[in-house]
Protein backbone atom coordinates (compact mmCIF):
# COMPACT_ATOMS: atom_id res chain seq x y z
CA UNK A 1 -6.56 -18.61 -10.02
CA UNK A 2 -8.02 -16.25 -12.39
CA UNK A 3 -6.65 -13.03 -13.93
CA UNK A 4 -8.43 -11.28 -11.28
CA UNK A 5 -7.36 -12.22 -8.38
CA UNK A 6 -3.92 -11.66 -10.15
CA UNK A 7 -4.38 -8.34 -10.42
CA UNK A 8 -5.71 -7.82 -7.54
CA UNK A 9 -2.50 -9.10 -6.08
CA UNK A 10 -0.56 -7.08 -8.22
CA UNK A 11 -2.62 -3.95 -7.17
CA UNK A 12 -2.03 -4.47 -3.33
CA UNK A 13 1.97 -4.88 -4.22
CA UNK A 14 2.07 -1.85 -5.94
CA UNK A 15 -0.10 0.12 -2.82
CA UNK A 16 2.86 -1.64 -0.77
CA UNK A 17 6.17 -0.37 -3.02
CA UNK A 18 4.48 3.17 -2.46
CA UNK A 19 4.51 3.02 1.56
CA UNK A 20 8.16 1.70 1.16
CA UNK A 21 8.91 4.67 -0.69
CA UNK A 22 7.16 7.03 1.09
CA UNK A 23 9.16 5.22 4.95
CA UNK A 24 12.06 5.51 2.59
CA UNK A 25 12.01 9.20 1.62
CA UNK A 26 10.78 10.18 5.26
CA UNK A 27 13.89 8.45 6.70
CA UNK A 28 16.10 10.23 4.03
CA UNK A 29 14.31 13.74 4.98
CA UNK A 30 14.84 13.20 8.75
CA UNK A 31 18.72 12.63 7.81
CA UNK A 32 20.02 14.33 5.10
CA UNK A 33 24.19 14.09 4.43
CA UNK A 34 26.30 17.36 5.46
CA UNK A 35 27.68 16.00 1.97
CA UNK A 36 24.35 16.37 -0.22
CA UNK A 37 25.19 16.25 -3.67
CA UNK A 38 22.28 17.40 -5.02
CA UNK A 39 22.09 21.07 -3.50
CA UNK A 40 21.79 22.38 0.03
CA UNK A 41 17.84 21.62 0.39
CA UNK A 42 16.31 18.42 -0.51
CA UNK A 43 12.72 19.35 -1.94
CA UNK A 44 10.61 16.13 -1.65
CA UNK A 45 7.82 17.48 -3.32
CA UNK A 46 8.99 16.86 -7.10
CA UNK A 47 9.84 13.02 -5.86
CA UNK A 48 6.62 12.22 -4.20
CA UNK A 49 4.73 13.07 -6.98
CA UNK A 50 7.21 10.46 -9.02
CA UNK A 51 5.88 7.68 -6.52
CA UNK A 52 2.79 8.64 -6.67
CA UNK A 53 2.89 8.08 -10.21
CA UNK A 54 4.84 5.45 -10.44
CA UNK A 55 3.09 3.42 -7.81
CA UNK A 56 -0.43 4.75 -6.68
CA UNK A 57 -2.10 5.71 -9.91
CA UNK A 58 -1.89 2.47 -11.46
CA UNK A 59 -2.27 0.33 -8.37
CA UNK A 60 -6.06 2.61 -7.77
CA UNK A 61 -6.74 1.56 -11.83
CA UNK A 62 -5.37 -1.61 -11.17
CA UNK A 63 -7.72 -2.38 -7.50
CA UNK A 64 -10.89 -0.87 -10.01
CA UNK A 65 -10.36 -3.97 -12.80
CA UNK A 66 -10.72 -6.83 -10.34
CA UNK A 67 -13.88 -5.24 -8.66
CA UNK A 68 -15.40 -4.98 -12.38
CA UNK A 69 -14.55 -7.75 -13.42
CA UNK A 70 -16.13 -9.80 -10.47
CA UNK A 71 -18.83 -7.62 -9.58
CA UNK A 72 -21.25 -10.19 -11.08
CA UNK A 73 -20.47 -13.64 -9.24
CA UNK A 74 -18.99 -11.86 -6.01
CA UNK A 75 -15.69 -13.39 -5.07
CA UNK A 76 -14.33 -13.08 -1.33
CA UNK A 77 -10.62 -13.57 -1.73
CA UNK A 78 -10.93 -10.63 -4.33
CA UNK A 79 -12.87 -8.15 -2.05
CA UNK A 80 -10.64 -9.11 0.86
CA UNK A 81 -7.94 -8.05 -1.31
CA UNK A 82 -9.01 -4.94 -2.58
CA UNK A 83 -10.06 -3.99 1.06
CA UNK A 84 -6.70 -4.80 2.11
């Protein structure tokens, strides 16, 4: 397999860590503790901008690379996997 479709893999993990964060954050916000450590409001704004920058900024670079790098011979797996 070559580094391509690699990262192309890679890329479509990372796009998948940042729904699981996003289900994970939205079930937190829909149930917050009586006993919240933290303050008495949760502000999600701060922490979705962490997982968007931990997970979506480098999985959109990451999707780019593959397409580049196979835009000349065309490769199906690839484009199936950046469409996913």
């Amino acid at each position: 397999m070559g580094i391509e479709k690699w990262v192309a893999a890679v890329s479509l993990a990372l796009f998948v860590m940042f729904v699981g964060e996003m289900i994970s954050i939205y079930i937190f916000m829909t149930d917050v503790p009586e006993t919240f450590e933290f303050g008495l409001e949760f502000d999600p704004d701060p922490k979705i901008l962490q997982f968007i920058s931990i997970g979506v900024a480098p999985a959109a670079i990451m999707t780019g690379l593959p397409y580049l790098m196979s835009r000349r011979y065309g490769s199906k797996p690839i484009g199936y996997l950046i469409i996913s």
